[in-house]
PDB file of N, CA and C in Angstrom:
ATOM      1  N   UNK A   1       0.835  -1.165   0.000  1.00  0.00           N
ATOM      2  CA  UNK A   1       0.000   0.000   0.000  1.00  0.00           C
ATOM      3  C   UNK A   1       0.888   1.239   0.000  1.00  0.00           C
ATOM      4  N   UNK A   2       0.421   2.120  -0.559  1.00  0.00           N
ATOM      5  CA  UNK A   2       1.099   3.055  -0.729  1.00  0.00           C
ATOM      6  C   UNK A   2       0.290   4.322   0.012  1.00  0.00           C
ATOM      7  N   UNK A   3       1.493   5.290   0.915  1.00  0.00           N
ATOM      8  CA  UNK A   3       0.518   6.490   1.607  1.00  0.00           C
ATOM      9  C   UNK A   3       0.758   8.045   0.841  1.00  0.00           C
ATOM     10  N   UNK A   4      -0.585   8.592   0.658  1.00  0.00           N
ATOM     11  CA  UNK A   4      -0.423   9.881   0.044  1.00  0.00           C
ATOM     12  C   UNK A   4      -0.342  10.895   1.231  1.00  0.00           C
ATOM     13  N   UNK A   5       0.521  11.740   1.276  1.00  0.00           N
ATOM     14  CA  UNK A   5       0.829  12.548   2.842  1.00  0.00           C
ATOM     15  C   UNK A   5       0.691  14.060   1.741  1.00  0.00           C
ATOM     16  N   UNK A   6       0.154  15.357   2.463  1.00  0.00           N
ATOM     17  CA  UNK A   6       0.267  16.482   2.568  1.00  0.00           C
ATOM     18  C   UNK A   6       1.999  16.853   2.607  1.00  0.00           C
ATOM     19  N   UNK A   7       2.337  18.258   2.272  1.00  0.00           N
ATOM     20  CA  UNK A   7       3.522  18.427   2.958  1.00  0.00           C
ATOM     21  C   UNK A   7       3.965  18.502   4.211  1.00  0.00           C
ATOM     22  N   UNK A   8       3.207  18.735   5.041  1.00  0.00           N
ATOM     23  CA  UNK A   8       2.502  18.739   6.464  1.00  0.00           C
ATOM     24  C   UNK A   8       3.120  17.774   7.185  1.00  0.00           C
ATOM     25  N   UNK A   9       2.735  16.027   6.471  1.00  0.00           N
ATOM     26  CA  UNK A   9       2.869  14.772   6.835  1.00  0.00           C
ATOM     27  C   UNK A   9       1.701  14.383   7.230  1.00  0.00           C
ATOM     28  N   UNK A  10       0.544  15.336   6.727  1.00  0.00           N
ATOM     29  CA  UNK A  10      -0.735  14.295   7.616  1.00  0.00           C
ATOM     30  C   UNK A  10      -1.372  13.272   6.033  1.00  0.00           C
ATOM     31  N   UNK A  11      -1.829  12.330   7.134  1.00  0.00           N
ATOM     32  CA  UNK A  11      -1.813  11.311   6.042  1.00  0.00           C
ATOM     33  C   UNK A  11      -3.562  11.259   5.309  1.00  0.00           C
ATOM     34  N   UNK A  12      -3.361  11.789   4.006  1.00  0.00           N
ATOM     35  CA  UNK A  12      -4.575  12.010   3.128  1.00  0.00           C
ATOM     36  C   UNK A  12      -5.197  10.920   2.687  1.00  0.00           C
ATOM     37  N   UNK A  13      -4.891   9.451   2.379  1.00  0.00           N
ATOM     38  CA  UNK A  13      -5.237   8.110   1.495  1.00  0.00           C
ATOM     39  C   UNK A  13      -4.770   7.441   1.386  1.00  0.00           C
ATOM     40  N   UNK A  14      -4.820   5.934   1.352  1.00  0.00           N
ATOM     41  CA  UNK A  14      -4.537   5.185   1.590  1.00  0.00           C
ATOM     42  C   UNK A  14      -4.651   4.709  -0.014  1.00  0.00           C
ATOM     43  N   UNK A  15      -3.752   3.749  -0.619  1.00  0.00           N
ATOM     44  CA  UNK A  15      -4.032   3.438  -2.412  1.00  0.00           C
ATOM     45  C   UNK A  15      -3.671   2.392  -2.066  1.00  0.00           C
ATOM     46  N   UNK A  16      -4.198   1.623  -3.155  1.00  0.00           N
ATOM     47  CA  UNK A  16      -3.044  -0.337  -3.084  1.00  0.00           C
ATOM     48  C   UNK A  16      -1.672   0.402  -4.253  1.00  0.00           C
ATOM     49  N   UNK A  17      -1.046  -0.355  -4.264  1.00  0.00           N
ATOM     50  CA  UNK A  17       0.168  -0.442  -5.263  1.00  0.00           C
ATOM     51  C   UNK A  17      -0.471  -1.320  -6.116  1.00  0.00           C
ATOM     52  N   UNK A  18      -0.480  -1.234  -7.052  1.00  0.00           N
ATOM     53  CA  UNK A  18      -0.615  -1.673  -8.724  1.00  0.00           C
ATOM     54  C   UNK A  18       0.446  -2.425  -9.320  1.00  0.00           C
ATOM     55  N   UNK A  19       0.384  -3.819  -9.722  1.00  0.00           N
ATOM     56  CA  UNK A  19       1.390  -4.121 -10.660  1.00  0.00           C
ATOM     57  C   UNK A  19       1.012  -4.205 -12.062  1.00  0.00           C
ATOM     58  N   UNK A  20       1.936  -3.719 -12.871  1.00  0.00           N
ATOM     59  CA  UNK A  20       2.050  -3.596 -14.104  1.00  0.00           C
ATOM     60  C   UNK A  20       2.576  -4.280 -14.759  1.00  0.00           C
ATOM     61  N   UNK A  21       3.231  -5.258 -14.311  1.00  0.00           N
ATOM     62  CA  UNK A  21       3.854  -6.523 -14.997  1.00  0.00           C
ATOM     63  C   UNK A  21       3.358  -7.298 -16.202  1.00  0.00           C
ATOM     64  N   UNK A  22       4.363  -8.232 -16.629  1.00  0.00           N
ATOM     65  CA  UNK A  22       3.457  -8.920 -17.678  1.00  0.00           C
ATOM     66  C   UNK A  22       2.520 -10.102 -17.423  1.00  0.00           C
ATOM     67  N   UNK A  23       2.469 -10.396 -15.774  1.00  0.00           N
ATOM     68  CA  UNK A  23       1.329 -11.232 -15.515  1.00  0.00           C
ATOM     69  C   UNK A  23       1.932 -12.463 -15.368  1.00  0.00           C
ATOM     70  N   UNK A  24       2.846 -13.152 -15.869  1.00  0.00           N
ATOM     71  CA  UNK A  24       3.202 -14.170 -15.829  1.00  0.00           C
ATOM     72  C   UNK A  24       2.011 -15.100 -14.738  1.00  0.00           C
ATOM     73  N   UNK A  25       2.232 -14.494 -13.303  1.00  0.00           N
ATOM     74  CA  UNK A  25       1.509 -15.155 -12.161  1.00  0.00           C
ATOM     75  C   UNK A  25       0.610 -15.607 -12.043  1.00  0.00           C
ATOM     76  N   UNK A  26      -0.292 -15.055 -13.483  1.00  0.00           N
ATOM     77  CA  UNK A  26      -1.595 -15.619 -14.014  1.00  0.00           C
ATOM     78  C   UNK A  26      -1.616 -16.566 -15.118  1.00  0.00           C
ATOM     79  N   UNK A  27      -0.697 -16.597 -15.703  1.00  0.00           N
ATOM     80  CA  UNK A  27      -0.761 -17.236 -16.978  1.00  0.00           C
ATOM     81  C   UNK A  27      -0.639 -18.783 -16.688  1.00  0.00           C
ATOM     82  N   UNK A  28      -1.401 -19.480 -17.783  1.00  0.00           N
ATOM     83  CA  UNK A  28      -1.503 -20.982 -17.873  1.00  0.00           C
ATOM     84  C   UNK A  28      -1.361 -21.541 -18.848  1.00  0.00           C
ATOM     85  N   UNK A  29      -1.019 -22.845 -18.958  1.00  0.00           N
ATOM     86  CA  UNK A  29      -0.637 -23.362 -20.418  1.00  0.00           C
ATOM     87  C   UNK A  29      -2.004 -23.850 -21.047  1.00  0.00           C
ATOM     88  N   UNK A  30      -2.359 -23.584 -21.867  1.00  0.00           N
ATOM     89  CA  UNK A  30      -4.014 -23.311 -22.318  1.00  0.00           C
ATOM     90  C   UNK A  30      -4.302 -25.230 -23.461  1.00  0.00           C
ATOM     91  N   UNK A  31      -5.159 -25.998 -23.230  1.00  0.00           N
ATOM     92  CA  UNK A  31      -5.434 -27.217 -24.348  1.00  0.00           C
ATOM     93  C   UNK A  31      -5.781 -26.130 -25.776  1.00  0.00           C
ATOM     94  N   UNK A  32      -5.328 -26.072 -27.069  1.00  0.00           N
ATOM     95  CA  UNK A  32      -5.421 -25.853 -28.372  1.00  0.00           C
ATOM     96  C   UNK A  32      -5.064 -26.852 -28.988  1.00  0.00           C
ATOM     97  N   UNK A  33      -6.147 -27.036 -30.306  1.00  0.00           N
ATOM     98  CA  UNK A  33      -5.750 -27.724 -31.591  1.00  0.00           C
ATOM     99  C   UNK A  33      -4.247 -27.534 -32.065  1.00  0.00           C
ATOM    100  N   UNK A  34      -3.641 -28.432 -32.229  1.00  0.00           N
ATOM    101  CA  UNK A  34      -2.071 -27.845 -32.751  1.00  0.00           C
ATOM    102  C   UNK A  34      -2.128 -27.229 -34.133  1.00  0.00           C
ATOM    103  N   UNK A  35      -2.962 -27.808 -35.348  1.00  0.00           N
ATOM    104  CA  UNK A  35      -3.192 -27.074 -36.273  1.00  0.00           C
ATOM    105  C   UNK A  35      -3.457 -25.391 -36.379  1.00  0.00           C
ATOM    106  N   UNK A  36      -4.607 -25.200 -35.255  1.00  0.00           N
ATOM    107  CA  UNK A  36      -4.712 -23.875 -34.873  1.00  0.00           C
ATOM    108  C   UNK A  36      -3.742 -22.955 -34.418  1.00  0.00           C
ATOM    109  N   UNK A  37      -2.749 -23.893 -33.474  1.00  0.00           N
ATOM    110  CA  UNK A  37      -1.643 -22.698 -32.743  1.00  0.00           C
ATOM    111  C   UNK A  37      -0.825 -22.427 -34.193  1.00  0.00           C
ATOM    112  N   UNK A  38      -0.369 -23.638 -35.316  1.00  0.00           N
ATOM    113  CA  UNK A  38       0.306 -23.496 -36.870  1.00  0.00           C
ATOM    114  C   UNK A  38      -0.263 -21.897 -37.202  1.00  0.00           C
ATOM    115  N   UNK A  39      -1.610 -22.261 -37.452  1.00  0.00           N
ATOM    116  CA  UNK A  39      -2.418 -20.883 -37.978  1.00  0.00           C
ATOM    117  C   UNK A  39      -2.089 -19.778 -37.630  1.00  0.00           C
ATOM    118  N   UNK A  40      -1.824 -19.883 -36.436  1.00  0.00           N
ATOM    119  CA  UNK A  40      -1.918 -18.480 -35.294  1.00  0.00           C
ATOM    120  C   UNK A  40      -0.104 -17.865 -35.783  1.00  0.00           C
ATOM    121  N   UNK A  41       0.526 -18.671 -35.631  1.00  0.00           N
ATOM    122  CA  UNK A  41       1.987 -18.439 -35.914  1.00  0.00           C
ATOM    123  C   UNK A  41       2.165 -17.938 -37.244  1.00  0.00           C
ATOM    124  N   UNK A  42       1.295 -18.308 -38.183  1.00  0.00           N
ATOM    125  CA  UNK A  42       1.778 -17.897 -39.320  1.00  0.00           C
ATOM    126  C   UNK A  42       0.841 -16.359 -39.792  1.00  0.00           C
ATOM    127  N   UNK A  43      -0.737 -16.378 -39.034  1.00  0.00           N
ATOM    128  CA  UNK A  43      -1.368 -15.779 -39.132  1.00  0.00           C
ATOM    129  C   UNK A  43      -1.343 -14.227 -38.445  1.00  0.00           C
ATOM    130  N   UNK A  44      -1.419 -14.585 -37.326  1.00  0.00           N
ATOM    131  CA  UNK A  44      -1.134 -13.669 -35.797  1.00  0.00           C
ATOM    132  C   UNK A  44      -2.774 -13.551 -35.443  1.00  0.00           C
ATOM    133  N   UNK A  45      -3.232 -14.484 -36.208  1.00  0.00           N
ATOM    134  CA  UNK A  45      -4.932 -14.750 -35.525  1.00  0.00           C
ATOM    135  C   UNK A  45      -5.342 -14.764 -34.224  1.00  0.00           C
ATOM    136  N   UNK A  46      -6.053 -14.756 -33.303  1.00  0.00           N
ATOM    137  CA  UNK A  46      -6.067 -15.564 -31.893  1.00  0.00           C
ATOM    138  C   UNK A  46      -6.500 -16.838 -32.421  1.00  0.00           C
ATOM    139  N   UNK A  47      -6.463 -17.449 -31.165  1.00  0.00           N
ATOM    140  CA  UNK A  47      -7.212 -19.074 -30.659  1.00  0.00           C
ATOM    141  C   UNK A  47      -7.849 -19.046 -29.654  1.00  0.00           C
ATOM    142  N   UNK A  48      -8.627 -20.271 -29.674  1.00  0.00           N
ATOM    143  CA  UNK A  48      -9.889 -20.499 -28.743  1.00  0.00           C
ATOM    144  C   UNK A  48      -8.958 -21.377 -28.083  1.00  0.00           C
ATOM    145  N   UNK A  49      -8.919 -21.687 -26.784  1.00  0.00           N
ATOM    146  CA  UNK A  49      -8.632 -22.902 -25.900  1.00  0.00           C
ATOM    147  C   UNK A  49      -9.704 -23.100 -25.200  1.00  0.00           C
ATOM    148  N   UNK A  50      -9.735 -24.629 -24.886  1.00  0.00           N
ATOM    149  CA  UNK A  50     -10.585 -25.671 -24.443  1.00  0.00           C
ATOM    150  C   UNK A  50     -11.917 -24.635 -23.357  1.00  0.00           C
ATOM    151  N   UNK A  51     -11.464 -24.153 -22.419  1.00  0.00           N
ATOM    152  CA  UNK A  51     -11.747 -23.131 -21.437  1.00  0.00           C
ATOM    153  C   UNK A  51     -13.041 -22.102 -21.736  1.00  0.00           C
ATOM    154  N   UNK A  52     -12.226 -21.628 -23.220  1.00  0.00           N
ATOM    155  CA  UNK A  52     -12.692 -20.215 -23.521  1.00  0.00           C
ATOM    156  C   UNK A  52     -11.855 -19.031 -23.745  1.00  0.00           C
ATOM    157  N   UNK A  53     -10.600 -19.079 -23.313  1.00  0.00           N
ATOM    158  CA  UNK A  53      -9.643 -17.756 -23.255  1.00  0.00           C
ATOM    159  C   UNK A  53      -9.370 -18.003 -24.696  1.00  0.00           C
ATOM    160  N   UNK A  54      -9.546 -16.642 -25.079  1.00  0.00           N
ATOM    161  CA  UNK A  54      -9.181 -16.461 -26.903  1.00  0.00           C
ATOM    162  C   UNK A  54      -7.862 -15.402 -26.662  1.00  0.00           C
ATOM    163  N   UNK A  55      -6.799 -15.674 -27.470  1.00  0.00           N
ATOM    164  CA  UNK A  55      -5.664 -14.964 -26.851  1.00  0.00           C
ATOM    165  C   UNK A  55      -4.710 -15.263 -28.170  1.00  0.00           C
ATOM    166  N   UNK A  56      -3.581 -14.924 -28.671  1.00  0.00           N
ATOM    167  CA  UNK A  56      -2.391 -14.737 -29.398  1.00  0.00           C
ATOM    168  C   UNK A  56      -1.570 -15.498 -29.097  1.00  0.00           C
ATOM    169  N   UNK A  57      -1.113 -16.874 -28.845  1.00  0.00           N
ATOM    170  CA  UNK A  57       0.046 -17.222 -28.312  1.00  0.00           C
ATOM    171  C   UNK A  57       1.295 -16.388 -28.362  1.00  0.00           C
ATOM    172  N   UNK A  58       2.185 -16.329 -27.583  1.00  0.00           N
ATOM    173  CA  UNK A  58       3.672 -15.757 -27.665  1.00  0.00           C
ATOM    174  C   UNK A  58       4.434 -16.314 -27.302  1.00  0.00           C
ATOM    175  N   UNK A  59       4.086 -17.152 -25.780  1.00  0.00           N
ATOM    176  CA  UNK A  59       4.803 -17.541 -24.940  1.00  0.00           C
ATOM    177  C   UNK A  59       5.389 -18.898 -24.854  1.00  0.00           C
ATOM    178  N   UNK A  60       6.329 -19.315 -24.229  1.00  0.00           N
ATOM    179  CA  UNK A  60       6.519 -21.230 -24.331  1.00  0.00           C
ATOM    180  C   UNK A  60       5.758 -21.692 -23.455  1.00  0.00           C
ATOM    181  N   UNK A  61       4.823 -22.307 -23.492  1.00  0.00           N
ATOM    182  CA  UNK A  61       3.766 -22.976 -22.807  1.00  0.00           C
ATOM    183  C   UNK A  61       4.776 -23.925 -21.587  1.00  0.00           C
ATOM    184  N   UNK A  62       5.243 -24.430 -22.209  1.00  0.00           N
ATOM    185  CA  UNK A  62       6.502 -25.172 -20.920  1.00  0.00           C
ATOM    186  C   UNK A  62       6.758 -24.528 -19.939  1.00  0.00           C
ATOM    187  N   UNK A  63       6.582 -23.345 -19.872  1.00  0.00           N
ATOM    188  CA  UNK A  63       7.471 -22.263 -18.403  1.00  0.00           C
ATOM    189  C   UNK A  63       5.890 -21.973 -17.695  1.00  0.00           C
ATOM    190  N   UNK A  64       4.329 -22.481 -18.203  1.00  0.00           N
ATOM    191  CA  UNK A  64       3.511 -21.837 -17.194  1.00  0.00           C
ATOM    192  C   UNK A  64       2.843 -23.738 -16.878  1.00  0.00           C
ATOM    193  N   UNK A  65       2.205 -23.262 -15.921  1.00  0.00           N
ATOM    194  CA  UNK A  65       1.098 -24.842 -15.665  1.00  0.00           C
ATOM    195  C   UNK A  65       0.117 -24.891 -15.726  1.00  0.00           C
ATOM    196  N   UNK A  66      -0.269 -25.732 -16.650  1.00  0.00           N
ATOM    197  CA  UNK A  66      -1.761 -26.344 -17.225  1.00  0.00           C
ATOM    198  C   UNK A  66      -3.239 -25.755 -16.693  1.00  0.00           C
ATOM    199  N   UNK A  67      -3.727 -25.061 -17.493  1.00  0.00           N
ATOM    200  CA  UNK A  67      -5.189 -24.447 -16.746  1.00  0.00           C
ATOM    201  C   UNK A  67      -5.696 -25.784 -16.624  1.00  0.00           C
ATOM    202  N   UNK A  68      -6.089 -25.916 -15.387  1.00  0.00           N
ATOM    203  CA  UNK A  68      -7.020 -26.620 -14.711  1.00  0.00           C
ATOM    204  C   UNK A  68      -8.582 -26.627 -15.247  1.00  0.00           C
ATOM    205  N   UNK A  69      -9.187 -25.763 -15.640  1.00  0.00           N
ATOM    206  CA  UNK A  69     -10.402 -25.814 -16.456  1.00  0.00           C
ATOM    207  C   UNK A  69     -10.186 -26.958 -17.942  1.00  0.00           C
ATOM    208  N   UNK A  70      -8.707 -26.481 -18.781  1.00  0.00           N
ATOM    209  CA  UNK A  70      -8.750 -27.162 -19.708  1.00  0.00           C
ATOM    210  C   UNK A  70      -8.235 -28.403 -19.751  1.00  0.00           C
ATOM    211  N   UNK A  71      -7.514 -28.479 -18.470  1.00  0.00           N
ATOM    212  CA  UNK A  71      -7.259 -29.984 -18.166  1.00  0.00           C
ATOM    213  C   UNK A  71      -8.488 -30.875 -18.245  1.00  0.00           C
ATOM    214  N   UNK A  72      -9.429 -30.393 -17.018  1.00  0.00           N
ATOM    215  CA  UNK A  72     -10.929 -30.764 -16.837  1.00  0.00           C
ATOM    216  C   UNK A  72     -11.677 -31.639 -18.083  1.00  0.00           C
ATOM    217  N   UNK A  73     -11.131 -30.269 -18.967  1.00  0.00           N
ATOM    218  CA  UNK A  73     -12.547 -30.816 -20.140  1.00  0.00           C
ATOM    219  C   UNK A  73     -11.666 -31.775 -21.013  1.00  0.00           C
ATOM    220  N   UNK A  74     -10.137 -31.753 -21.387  1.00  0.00           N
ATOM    221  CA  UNK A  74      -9.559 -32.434 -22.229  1.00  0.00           C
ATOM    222  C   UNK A  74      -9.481 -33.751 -21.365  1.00  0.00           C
ATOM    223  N   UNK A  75     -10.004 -34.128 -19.797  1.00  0.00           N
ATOM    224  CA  UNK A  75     -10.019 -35.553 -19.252  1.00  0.00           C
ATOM    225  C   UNK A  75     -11.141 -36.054 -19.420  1.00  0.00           C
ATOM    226  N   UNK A  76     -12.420 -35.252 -19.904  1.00  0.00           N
ATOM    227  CA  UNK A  76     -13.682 -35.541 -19.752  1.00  0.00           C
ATOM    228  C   UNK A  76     -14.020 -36.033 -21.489  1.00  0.00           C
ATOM    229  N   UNK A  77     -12.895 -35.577 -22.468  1.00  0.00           N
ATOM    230  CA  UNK A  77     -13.275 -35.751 -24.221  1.00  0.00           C
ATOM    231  C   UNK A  77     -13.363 -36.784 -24.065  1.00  0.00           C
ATOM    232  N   UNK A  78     -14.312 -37.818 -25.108  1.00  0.00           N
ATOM    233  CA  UNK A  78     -14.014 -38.543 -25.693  1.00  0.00           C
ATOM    234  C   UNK A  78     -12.899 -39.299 -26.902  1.00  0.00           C
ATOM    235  N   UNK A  79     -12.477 -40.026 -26.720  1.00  0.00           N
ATOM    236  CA  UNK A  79     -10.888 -40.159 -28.166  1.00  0.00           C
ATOM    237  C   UNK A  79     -11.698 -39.915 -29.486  1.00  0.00           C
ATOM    238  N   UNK A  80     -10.820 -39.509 -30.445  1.00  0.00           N
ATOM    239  CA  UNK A  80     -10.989 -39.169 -31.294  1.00  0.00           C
ATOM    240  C   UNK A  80     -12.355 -38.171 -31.617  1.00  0.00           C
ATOM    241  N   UNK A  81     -12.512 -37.315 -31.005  1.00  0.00           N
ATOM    242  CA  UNK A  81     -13.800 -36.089 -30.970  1.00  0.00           C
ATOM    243  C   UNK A  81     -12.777 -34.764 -31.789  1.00  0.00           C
ATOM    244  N   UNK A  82     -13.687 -34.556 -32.777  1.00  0.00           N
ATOM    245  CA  UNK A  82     -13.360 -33.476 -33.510  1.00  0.00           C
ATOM    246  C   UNK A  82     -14.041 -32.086 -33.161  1.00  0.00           C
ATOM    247  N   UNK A  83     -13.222 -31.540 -32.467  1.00  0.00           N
ATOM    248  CA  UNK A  83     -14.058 -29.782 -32.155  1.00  0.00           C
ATOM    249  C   UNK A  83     -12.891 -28.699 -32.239  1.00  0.00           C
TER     250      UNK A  83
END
């Protein structure tokens, strides 16, 4: 938290601190069609993952851990289901 003071020193507000980062702390490795992520690379299209998050890949999926939503639904597919 951060304090806003007068010149005085009396203390005017109280703020949170804000991060501006690139988020990493949120990020997850998302289930996509591999054909689609091809597309996206060559395109700069977004993609849909399993979930719902429509987004740009950039990142190496290896350095974040598995959304749990798309884990969910990619344990619940049936083999060979085309969507």
């Amino acid at each position: 938290m951060a304090w806003f003071k007068r010149d005085e020193g009396t203390l005017l507000e109280q703020a949170p601190l804000l991060s501006h980062g690139d988020g990493d702390h949120e990020r997850f490795s998302h289930y996509v069609r591999k054909e689609k992520i091809l597309e996206s690379a060559l395109s700069g299209d977004p993609v849909k993952a399993l979930c719902g998050k429509v987004w740009v890949p950039t990142r190496d999926p290896e350095k974040f851990p598995i959304c749990p939503t798309c884990k969910e639904i990619h344990a619940n597919m049936k083999p060979g289901r085309d969507e």
